[in-house]
N, C-alpha and C. Protein backbone atom coordinates (compact mmCIF):
# COMPACT_ATOMS: atom_id res chain seq x y z
N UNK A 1 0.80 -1.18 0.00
CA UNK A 1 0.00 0.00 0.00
C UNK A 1 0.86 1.26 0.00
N UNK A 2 2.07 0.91 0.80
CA UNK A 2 2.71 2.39 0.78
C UNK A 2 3.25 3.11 -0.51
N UNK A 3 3.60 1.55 -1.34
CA UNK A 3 4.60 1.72 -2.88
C UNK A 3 3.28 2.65 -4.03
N UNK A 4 1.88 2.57 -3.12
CA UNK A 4 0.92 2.69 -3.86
C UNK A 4 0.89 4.38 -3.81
N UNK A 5 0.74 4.62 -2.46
CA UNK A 5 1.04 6.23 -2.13
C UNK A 5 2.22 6.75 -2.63
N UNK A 6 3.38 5.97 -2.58
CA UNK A 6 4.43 6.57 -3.09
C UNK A 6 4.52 6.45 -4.91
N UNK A 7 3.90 5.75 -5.40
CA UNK A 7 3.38 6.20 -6.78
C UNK A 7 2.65 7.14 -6.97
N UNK A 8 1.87 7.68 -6.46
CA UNK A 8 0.89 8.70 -6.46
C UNK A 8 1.34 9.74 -5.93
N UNK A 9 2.06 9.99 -5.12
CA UNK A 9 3.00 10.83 -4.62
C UNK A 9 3.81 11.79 -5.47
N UNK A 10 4.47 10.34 -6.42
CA UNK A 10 5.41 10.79 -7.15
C UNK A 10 4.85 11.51 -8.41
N UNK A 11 3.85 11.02 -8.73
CA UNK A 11 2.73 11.30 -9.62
C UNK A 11 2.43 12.19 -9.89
N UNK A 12 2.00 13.17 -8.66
CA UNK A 12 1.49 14.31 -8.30
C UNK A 12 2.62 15.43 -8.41
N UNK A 13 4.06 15.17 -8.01
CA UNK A 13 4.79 15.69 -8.18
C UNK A 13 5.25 16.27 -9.60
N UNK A 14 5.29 14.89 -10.47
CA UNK A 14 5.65 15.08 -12.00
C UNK A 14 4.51 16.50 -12.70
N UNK A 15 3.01 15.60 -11.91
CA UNK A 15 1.91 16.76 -12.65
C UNK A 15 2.51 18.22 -12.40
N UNK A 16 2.64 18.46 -11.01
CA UNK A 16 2.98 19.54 -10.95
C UNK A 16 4.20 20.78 -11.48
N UNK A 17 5.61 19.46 -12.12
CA UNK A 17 6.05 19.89 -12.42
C UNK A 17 5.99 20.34 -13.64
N UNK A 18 5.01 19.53 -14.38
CA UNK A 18 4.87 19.47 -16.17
C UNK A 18 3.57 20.81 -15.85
N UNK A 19 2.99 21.38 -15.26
CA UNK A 19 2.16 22.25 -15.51
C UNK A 19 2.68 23.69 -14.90
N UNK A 20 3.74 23.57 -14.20
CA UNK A 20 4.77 24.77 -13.84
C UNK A 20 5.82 24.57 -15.18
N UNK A 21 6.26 23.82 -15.27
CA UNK A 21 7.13 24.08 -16.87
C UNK A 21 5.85 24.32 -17.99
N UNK A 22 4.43 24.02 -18.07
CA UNK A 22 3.98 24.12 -19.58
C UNK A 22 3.53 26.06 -19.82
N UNK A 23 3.39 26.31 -17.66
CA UNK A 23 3.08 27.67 -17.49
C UNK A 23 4.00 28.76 -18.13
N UNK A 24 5.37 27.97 -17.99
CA UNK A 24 6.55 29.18 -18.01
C UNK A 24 6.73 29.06 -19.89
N UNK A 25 6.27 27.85 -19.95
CA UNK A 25 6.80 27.79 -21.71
C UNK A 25 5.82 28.53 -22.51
N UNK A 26 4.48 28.62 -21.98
CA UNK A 26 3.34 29.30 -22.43
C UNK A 26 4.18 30.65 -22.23
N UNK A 27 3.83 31.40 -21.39
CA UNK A 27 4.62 32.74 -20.68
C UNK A 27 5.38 33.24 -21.95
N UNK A 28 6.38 32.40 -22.10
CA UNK A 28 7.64 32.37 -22.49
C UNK A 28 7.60 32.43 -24.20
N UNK A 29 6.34 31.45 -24.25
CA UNK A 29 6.07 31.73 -25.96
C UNK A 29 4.70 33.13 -26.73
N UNK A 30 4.29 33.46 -25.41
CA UNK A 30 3.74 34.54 -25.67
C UNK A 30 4.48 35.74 -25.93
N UNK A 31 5.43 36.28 -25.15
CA UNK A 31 6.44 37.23 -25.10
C UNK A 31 7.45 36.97 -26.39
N UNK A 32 7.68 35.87 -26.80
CA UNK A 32 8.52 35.51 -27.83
C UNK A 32 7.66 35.69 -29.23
N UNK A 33 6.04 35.44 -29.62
CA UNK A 33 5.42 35.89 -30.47
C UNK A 33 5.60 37.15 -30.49
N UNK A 34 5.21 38.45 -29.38
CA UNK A 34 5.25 39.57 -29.03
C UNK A 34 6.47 40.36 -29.96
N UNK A 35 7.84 39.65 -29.46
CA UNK A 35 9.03 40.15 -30.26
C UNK A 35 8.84 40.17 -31.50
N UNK A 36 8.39 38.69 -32.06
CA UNK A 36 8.33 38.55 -33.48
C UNK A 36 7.69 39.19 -34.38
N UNK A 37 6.59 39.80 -33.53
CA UNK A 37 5.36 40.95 -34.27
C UNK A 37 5.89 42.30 -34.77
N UNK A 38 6.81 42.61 -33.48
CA UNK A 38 7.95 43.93 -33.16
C UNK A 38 8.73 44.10 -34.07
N UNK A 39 9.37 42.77 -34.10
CA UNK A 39 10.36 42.99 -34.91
C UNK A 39 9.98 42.53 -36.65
N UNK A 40 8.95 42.13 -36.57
CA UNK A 40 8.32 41.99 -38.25
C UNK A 40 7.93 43.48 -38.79
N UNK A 41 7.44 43.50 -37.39
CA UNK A 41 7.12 45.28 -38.37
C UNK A 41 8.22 46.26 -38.60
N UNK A 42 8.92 46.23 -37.69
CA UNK A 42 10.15 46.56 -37.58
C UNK A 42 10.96 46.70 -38.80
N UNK A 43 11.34 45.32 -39.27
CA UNK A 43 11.74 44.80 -40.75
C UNK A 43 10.72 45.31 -41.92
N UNK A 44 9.38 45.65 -42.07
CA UNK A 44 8.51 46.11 -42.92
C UNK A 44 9.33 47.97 -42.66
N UNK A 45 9.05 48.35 -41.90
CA UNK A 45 9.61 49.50 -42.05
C UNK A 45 10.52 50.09 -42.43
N UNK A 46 11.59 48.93 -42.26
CA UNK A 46 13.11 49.37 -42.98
C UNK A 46 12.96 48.93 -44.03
N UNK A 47 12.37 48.28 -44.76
CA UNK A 47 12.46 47.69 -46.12
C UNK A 47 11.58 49.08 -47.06
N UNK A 48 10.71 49.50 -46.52
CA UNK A 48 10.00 50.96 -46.92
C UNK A 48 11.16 52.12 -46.97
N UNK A 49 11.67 51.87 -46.14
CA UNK A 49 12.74 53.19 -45.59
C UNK A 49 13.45 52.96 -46.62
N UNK A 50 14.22 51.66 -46.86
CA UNK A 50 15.40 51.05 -47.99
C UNK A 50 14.93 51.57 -49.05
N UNK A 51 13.54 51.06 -49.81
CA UNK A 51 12.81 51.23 -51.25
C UNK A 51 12.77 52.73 -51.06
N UNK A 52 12.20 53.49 -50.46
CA UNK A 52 12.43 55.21 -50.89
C UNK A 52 13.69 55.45 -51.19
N UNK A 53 14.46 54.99 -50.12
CA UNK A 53 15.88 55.86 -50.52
C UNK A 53 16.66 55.37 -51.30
N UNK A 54 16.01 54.16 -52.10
CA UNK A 54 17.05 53.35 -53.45
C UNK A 54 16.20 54.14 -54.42
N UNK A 55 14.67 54.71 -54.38
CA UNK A 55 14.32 55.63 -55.78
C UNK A 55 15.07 57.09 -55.39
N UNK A 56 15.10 57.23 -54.55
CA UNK A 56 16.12 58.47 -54.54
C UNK A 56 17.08 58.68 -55.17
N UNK A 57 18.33 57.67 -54.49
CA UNK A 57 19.27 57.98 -54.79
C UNK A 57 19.14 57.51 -56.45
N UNK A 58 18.37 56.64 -56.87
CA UNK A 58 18.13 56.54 -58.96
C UNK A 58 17.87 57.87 -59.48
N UNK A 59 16.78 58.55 -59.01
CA UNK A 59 16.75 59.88 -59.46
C UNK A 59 17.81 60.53 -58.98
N UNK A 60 18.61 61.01 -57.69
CA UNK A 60 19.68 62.00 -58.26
C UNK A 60 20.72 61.04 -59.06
N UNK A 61 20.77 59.79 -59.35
CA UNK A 61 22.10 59.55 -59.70
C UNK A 61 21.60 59.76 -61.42
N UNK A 62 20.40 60.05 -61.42
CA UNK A 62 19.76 60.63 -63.08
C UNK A 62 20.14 62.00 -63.19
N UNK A 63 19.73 62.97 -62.45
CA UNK A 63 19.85 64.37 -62.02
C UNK A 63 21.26 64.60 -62.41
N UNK A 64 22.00 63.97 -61.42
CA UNK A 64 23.45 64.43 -61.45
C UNK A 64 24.24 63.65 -63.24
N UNK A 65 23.56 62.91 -63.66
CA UNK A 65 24.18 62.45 -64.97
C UNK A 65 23.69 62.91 -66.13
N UNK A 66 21.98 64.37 -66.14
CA UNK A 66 22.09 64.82 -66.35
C UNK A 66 22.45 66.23 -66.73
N UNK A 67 22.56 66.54 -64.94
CA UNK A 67 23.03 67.96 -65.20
C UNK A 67 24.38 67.93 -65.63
N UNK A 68 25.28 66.82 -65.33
CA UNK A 68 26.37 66.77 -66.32
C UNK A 68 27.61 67.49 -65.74
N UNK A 69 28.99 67.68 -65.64
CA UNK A 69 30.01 68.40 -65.62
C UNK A 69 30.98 68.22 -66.73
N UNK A 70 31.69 69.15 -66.58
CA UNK A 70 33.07 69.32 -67.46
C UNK A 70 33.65 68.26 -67.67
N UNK A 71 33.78 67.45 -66.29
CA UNK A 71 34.63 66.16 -65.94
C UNK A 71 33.84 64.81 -67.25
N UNK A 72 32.63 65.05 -66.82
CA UNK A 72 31.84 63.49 -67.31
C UNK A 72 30.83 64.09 -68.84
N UNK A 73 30.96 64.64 -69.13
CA UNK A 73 29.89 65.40 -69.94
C UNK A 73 30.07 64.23 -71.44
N UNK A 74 30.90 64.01 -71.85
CA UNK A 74 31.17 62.71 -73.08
C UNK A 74 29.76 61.51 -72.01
N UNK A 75 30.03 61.24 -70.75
CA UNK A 75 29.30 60.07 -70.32
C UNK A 75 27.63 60.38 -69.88
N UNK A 76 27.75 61.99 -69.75
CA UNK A 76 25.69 62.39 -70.41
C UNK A 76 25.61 62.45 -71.27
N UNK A 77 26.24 62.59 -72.32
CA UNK A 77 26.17 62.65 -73.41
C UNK A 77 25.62 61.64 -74.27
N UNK A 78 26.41 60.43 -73.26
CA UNK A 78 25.91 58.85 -73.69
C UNK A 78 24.61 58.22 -73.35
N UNK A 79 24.57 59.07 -72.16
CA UNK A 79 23.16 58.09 -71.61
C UNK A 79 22.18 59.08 -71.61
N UNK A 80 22.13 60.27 -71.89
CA UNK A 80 21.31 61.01 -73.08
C UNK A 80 20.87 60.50 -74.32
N UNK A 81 22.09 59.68 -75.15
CA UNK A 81 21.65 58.76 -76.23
C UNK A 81 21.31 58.00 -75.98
N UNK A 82 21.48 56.93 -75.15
CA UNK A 82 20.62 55.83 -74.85
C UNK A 82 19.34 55.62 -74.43
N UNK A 83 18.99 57.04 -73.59
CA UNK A 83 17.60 57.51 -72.97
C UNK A 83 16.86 58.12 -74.55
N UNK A 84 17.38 58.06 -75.33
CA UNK A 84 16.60 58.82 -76.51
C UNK A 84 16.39 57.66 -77.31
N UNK A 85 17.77 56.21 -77.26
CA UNK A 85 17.02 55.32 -78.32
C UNK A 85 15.92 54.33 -77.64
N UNK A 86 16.17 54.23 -76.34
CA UNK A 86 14.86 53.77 -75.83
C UNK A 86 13.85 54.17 -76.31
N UNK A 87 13.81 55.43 -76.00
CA UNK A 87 12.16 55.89 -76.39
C UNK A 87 11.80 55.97 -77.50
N UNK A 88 12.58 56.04 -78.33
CA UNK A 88 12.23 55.46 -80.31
C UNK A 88 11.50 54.41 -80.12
N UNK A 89 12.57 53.23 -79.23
CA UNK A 89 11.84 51.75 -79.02
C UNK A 89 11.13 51.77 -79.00
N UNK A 90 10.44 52.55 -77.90
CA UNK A 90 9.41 52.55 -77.54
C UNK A 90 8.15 52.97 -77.96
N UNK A 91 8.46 54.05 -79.28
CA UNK A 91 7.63 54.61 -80.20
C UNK A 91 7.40 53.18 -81.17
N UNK A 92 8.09 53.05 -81.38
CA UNK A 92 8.31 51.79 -82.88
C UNK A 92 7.59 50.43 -82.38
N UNK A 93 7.50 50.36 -81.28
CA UNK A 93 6.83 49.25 -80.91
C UNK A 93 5.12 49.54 -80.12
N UNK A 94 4.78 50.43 -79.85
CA UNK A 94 3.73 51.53 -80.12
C UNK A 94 2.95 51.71 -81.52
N UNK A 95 3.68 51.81 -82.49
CA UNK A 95 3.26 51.91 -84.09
C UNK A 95 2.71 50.88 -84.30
N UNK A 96 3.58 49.45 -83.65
CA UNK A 96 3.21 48.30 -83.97
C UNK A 96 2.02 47.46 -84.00
């Protein structure tokens, strides 16, 4: 009878420990979703932040290759022509 209590004993013990560990892992995985929300949005925001300032810097690095200097002016010159046979392309396949 006693091996019987002391099974049940022990029993009671395990329960208690598996529902104090499932408490803290719950706890523990709530706060850890929490981060993940934080830091998802987090990551959405910098990726917004990134995409503006990569059309930025395309337009001035247009700006500055057209306003052109002394130094580079042969290389607006070029992509002045290239920006002009595009848009032929782009006429000619338009006609089409």
């Amino acid at each position: 009878m006693s091996n019987t209590l002391e099974a049940i004993h022990l029993l009671e013990n395990k329960l208690k420990n598996l529902l104090s560990n499932y408490e803290f892992l719950k706890n523990e995985n709530e706060i850890l979703l929490q981060n993940a929300t934080v830091l998802q949005q987090q990551l959405l925001e910098k990726e917004q932040l990134f995409i503006k300032q990569e059309e930025q810097f395309k337009l001035l690095r247009i700006a500055k290759t057209i306003q052109g200097s002394s130094e580079n002016s042969r290389e607006t010159k070029l992509k002045i022509n290239a920006l002009i046979r595009e848009i032929d392309k782009c006429i000619i396949q338009l006609h089409e």
